[in-house]
N, C-alpha and C. Protein backbone atom coordinates (compact mmCIF):
# COMPACT_ATOMS: atom_id res chain seq x y z
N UNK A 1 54.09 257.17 38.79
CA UNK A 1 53.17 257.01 39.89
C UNK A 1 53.92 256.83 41.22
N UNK A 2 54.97 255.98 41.13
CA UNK A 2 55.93 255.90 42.45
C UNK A 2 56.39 256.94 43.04
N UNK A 3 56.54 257.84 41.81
CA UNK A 3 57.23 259.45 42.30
C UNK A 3 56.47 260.22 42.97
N UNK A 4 55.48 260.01 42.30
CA UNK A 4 54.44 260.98 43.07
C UNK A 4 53.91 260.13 45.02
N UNK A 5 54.15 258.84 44.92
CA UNK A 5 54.00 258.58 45.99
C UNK A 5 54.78 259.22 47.14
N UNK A 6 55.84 258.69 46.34
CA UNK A 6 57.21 259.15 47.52
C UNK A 6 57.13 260.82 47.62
N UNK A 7 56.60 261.85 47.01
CA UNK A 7 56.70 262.96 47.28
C UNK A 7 55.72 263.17 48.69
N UNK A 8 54.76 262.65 48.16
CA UNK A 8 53.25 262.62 48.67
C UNK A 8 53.72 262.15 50.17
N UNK A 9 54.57 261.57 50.46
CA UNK A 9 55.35 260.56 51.66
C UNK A 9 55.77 261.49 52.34
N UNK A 10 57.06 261.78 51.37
CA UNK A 10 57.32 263.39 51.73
C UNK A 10 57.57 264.49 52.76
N UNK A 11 56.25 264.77 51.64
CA UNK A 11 55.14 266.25 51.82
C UNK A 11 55.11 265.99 53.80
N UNK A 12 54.09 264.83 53.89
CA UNK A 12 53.33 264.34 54.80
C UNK A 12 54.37 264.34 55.84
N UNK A 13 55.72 263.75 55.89
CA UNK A 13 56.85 263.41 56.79
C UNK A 13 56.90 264.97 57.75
N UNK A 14 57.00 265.45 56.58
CA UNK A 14 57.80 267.17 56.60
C UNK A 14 56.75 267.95 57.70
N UNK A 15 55.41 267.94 57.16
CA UNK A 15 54.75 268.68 57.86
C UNK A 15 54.30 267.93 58.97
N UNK A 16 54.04 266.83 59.42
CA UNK A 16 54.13 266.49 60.42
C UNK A 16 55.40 266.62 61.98
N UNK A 17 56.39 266.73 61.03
CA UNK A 17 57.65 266.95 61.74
C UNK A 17 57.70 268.56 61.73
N UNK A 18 57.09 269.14 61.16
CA UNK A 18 57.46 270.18 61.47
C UNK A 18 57.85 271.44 62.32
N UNK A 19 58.19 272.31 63.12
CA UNK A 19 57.80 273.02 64.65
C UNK A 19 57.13 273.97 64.57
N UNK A 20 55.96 274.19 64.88
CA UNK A 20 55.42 275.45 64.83
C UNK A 20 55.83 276.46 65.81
N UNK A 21 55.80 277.60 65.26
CA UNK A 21 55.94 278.96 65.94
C UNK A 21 55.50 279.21 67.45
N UNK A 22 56.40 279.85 68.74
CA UNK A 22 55.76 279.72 69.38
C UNK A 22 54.95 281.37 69.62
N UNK A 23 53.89 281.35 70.07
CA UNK A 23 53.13 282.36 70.03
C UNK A 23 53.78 283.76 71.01
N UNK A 24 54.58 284.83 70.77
CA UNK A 24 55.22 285.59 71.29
C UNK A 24 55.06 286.31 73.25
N UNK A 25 53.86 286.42 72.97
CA UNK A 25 52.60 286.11 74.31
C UNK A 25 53.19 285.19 75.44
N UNK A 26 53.64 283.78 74.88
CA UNK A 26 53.78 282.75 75.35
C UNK A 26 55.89 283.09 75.63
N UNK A 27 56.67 283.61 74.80
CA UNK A 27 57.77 283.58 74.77
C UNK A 27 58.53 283.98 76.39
N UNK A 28 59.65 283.47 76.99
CA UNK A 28 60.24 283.57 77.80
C UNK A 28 59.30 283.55 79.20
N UNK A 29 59.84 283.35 80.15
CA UNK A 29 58.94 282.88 81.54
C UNK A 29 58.33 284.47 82.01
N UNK A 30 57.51 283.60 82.67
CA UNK A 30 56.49 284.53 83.04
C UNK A 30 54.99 284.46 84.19
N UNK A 31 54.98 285.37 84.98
CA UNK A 31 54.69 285.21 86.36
C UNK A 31 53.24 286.67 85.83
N UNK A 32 51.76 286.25 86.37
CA UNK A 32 50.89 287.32 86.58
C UNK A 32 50.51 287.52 88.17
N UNK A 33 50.85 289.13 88.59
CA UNK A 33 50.35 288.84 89.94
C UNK A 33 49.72 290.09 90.34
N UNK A 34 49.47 290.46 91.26
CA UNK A 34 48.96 291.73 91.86
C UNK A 34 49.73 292.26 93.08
N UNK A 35 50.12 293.51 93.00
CA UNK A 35 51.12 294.42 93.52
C UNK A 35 50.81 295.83 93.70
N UNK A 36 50.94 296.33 94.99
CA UNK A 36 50.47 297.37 94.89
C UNK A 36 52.08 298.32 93.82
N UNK A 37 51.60 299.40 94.07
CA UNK A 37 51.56 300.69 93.21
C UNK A 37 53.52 301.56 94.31
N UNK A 38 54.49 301.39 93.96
CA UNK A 38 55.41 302.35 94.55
C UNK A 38 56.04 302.99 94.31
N UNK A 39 57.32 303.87 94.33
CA UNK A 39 57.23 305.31 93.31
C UNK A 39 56.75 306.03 94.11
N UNK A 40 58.11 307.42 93.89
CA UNK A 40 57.10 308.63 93.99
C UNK A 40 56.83 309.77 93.50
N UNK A 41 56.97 309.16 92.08
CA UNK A 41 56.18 309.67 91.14
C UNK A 41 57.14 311.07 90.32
N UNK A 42 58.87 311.13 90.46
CA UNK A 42 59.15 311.97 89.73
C UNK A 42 60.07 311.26 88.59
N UNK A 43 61.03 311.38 87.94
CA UNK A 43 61.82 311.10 86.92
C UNK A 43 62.79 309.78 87.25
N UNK A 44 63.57 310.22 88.73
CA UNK A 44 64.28 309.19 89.37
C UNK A 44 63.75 307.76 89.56
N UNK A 45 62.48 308.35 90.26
CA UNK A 45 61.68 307.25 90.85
C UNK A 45 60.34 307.59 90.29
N UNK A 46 60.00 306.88 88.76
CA UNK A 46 58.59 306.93 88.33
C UNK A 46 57.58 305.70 89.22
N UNK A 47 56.72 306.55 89.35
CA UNK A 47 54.95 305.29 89.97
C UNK A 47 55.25 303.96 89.08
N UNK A 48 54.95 302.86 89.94
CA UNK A 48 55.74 301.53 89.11
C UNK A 48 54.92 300.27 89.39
N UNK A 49 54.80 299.06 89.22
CA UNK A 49 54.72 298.57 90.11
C UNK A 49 55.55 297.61 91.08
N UNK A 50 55.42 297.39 92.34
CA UNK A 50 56.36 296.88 93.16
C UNK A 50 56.94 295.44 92.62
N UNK A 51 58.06 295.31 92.44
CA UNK A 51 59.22 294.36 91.74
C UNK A 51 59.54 294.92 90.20
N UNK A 52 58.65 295.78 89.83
CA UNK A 52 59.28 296.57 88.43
C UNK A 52 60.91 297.10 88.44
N UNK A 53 61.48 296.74 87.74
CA UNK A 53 62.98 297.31 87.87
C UNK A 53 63.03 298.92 87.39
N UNK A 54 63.93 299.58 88.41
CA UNK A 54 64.19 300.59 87.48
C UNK A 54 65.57 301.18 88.49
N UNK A 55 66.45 301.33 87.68
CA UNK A 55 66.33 301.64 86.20
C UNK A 55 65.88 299.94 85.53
N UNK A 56 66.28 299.76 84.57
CA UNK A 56 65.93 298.73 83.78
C UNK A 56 66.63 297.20 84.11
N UNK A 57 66.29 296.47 84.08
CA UNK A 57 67.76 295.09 84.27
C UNK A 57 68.22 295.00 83.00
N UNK A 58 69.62 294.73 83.17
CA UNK A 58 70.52 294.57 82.14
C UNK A 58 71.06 293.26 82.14
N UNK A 59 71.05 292.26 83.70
CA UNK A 59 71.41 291.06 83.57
C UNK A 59 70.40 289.94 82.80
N UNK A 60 71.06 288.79 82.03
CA UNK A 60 69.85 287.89 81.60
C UNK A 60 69.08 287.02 82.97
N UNK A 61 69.39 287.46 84.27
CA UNK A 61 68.65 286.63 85.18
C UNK A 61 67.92 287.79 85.75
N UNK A 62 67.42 288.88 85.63
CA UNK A 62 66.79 289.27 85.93
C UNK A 62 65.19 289.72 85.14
N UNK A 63 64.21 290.94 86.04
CA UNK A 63 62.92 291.12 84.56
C UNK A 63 63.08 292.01 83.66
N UNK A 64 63.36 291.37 82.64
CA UNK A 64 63.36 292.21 81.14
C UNK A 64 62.07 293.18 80.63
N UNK A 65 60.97 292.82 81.60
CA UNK A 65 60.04 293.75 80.71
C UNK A 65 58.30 293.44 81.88
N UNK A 66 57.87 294.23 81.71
CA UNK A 66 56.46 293.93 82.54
C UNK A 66 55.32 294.98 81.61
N UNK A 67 54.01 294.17 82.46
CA UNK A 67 52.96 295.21 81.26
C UNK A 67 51.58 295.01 82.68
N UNK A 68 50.91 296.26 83.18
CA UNK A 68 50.34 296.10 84.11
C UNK A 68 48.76 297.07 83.39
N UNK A 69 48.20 296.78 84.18
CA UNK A 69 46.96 297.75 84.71
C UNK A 69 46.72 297.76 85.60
N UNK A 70 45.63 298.86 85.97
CA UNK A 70 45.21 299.07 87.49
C UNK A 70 43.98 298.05 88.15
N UNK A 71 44.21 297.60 89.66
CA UNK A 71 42.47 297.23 89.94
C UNK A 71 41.72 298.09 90.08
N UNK A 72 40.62 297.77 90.36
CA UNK A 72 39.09 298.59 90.19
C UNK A 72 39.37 299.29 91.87
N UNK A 73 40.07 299.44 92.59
CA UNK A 73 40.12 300.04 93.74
C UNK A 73 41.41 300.87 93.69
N UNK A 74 42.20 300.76 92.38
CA UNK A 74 43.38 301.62 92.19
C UNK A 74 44.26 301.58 93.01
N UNK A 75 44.20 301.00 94.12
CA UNK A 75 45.57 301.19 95.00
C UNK A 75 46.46 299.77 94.60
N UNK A 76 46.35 299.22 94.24
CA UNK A 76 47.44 298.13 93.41
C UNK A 76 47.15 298.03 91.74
N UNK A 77 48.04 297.41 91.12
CA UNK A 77 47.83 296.65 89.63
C UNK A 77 48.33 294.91 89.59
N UNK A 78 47.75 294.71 88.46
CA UNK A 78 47.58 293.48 87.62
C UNK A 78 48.89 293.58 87.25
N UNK A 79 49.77 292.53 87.38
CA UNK A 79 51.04 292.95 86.54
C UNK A 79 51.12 291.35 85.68
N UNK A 80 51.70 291.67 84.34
CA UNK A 80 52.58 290.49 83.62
C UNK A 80 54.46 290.87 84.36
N UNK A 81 55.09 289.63 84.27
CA UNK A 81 56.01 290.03 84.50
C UNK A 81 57.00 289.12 83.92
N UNK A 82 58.50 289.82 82.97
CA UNK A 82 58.62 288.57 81.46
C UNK A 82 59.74 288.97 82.34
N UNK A 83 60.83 287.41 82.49
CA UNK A 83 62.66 287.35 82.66
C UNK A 83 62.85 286.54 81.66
N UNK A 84 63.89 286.33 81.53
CA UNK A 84 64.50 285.36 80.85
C UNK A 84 64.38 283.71 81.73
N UNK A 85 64.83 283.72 82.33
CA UNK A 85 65.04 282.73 83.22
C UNK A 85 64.18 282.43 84.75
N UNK A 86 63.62 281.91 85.64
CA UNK A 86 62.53 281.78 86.50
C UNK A 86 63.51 282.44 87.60
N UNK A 87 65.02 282.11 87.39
CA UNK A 87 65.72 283.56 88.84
C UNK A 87 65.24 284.44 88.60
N UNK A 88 64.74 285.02 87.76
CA UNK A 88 64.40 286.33 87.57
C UNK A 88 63.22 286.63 88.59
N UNK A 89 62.39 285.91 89.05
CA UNK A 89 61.41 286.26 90.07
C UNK A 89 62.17 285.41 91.01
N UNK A 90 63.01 285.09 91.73
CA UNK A 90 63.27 284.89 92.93
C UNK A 90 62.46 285.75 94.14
N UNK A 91 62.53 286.97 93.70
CA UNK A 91 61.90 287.83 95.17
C UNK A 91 60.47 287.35 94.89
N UNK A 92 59.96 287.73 93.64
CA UNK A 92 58.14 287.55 93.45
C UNK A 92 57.94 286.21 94.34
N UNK A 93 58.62 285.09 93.69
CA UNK A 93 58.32 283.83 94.34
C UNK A 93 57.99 283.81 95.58
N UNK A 94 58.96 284.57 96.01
CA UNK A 94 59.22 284.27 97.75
C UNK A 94 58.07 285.35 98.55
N UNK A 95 57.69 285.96 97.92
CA UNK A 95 56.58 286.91 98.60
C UNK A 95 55.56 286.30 98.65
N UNK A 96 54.95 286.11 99.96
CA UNK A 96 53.71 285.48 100.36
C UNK A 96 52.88 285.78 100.09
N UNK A 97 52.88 287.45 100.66
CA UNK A 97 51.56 288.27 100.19
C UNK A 97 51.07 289.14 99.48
N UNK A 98 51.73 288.69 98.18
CA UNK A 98 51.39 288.54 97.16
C UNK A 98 50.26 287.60 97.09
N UNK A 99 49.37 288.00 95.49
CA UNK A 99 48.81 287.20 94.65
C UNK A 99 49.47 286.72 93.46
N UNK A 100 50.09 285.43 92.96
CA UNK A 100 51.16 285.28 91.89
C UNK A 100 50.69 284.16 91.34
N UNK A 101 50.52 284.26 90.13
CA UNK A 101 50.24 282.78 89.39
C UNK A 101 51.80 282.74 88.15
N UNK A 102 52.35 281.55 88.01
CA UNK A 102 53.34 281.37 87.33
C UNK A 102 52.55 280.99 85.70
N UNK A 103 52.88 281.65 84.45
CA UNK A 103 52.03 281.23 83.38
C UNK A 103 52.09 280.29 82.51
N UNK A 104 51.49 279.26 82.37
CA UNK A 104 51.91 278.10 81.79
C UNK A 104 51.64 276.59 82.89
N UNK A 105 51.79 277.14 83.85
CA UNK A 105 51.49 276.54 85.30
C UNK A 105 50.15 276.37 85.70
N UNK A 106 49.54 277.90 86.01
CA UNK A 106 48.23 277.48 86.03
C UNK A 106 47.34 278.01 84.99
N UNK A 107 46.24 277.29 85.32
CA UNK A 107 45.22 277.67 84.49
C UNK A 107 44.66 278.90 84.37
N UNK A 108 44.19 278.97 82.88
CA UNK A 108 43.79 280.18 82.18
C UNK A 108 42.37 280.37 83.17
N UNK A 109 41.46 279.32 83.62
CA UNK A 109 40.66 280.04 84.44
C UNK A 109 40.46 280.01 85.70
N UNK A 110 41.37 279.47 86.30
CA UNK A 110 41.70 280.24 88.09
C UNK A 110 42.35 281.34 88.10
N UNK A 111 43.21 281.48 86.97
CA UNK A 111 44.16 283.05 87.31
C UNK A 111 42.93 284.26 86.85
N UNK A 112 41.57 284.01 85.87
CA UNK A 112 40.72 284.43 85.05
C UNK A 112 39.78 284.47 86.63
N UNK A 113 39.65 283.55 87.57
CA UNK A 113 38.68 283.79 88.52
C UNK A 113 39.37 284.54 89.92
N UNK A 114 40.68 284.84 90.11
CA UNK A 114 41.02 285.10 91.09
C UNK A 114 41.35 286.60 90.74
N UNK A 115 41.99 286.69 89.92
CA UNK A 115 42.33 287.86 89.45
C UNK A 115 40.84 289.18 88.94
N UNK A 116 39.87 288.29 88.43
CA UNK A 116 38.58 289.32 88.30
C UNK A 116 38.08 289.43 89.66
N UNK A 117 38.62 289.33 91.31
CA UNK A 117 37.98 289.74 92.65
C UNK A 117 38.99 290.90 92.47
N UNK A 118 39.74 291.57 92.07
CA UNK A 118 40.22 292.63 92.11
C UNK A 118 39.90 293.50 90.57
N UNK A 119 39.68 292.83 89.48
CA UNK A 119 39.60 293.56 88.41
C UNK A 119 38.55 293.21 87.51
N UNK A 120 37.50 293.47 87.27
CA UNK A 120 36.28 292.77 87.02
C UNK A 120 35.84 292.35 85.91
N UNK A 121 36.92 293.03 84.66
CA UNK A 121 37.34 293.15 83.22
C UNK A 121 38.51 291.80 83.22
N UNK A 122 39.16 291.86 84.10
CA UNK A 122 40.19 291.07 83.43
C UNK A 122 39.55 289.26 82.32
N UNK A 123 40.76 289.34 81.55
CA UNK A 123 40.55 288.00 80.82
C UNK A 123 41.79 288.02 80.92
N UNK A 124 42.68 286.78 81.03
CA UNK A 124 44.26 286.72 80.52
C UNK A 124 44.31 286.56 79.06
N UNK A 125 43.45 286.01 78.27
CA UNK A 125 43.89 285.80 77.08
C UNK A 125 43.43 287.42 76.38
N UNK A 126 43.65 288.14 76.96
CA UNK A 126 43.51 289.89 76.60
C UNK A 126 44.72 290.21 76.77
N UNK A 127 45.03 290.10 77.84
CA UNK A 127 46.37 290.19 79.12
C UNK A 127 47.64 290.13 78.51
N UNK A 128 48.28 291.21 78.86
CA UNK A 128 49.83 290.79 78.48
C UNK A 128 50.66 291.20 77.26
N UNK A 129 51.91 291.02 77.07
CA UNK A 129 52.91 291.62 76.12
C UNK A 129 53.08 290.50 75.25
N UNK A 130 53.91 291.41 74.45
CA UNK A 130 54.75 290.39 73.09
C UNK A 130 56.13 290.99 73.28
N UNK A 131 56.67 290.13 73.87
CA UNK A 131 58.50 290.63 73.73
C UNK A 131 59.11 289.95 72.78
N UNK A 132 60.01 291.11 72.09
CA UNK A 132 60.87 290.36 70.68
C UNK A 132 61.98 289.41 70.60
């Protein structure tokens, strides 16, 4: 009967202590904002959106990856935007005029109410990548 306590003790220790997974969505920093559209549109220079790298970043302080759509007036997009590290938006930060919410920062429904005056569909919890 003792044995089974102490397992039972355990069990309980273990999974309480345990770490859960973090949800991939959620992985490495990450900034949602609205940007218009620049590019012009051939191989060199594909349609992008403005702070999209290209060619690609290769440093770990810069953005590793972005995932956008368009607004309902098409001349800008919705962008996610994933770095490793928060240098990685140094410029985003510093742009005024911009619209930029940092994720994790603010809330799921001011970025959900500011962001649907340009896109009328948006939800964030729709929104966004899974980087590996």
């Amino acid at each position: 009967m003792t044995n089974r306590l102490v397992f039972v003790a355990l069990a309980l220790a273990y999974l309480s202590f345990a770490q859960r997974r973090v949800d991939p969505r959620n992985s490495y920093y990450r900034v949602i904002a609205v940007v218009p559209i620049i590019g012009s549109g051939t191989p060199t220079d594909p349609k992008r959106p403005e702070y999209a790298p290209w060619p690609a970043s290769q440093g770990p302080n810069g953005i590793i990856g972005f995932y956008c759509e368009p607004t309902d007036d098409g001349k800008s997009v919705v962008v996610e935007f994933v770095a490793q590290s928060r240098m990685g938006f140094q410029a985003l930060l510093g742009d005024k005029s911009i619209t930029l919410f940092e994720k994790g920062r603010a809330t799921s429904a001011n970025i959900n109410a500011v962001i649907q005056r340009v896109r009328r569909d948006f939800d964030i919890d729709k929104f966004g990548m899974v980087m590996p």
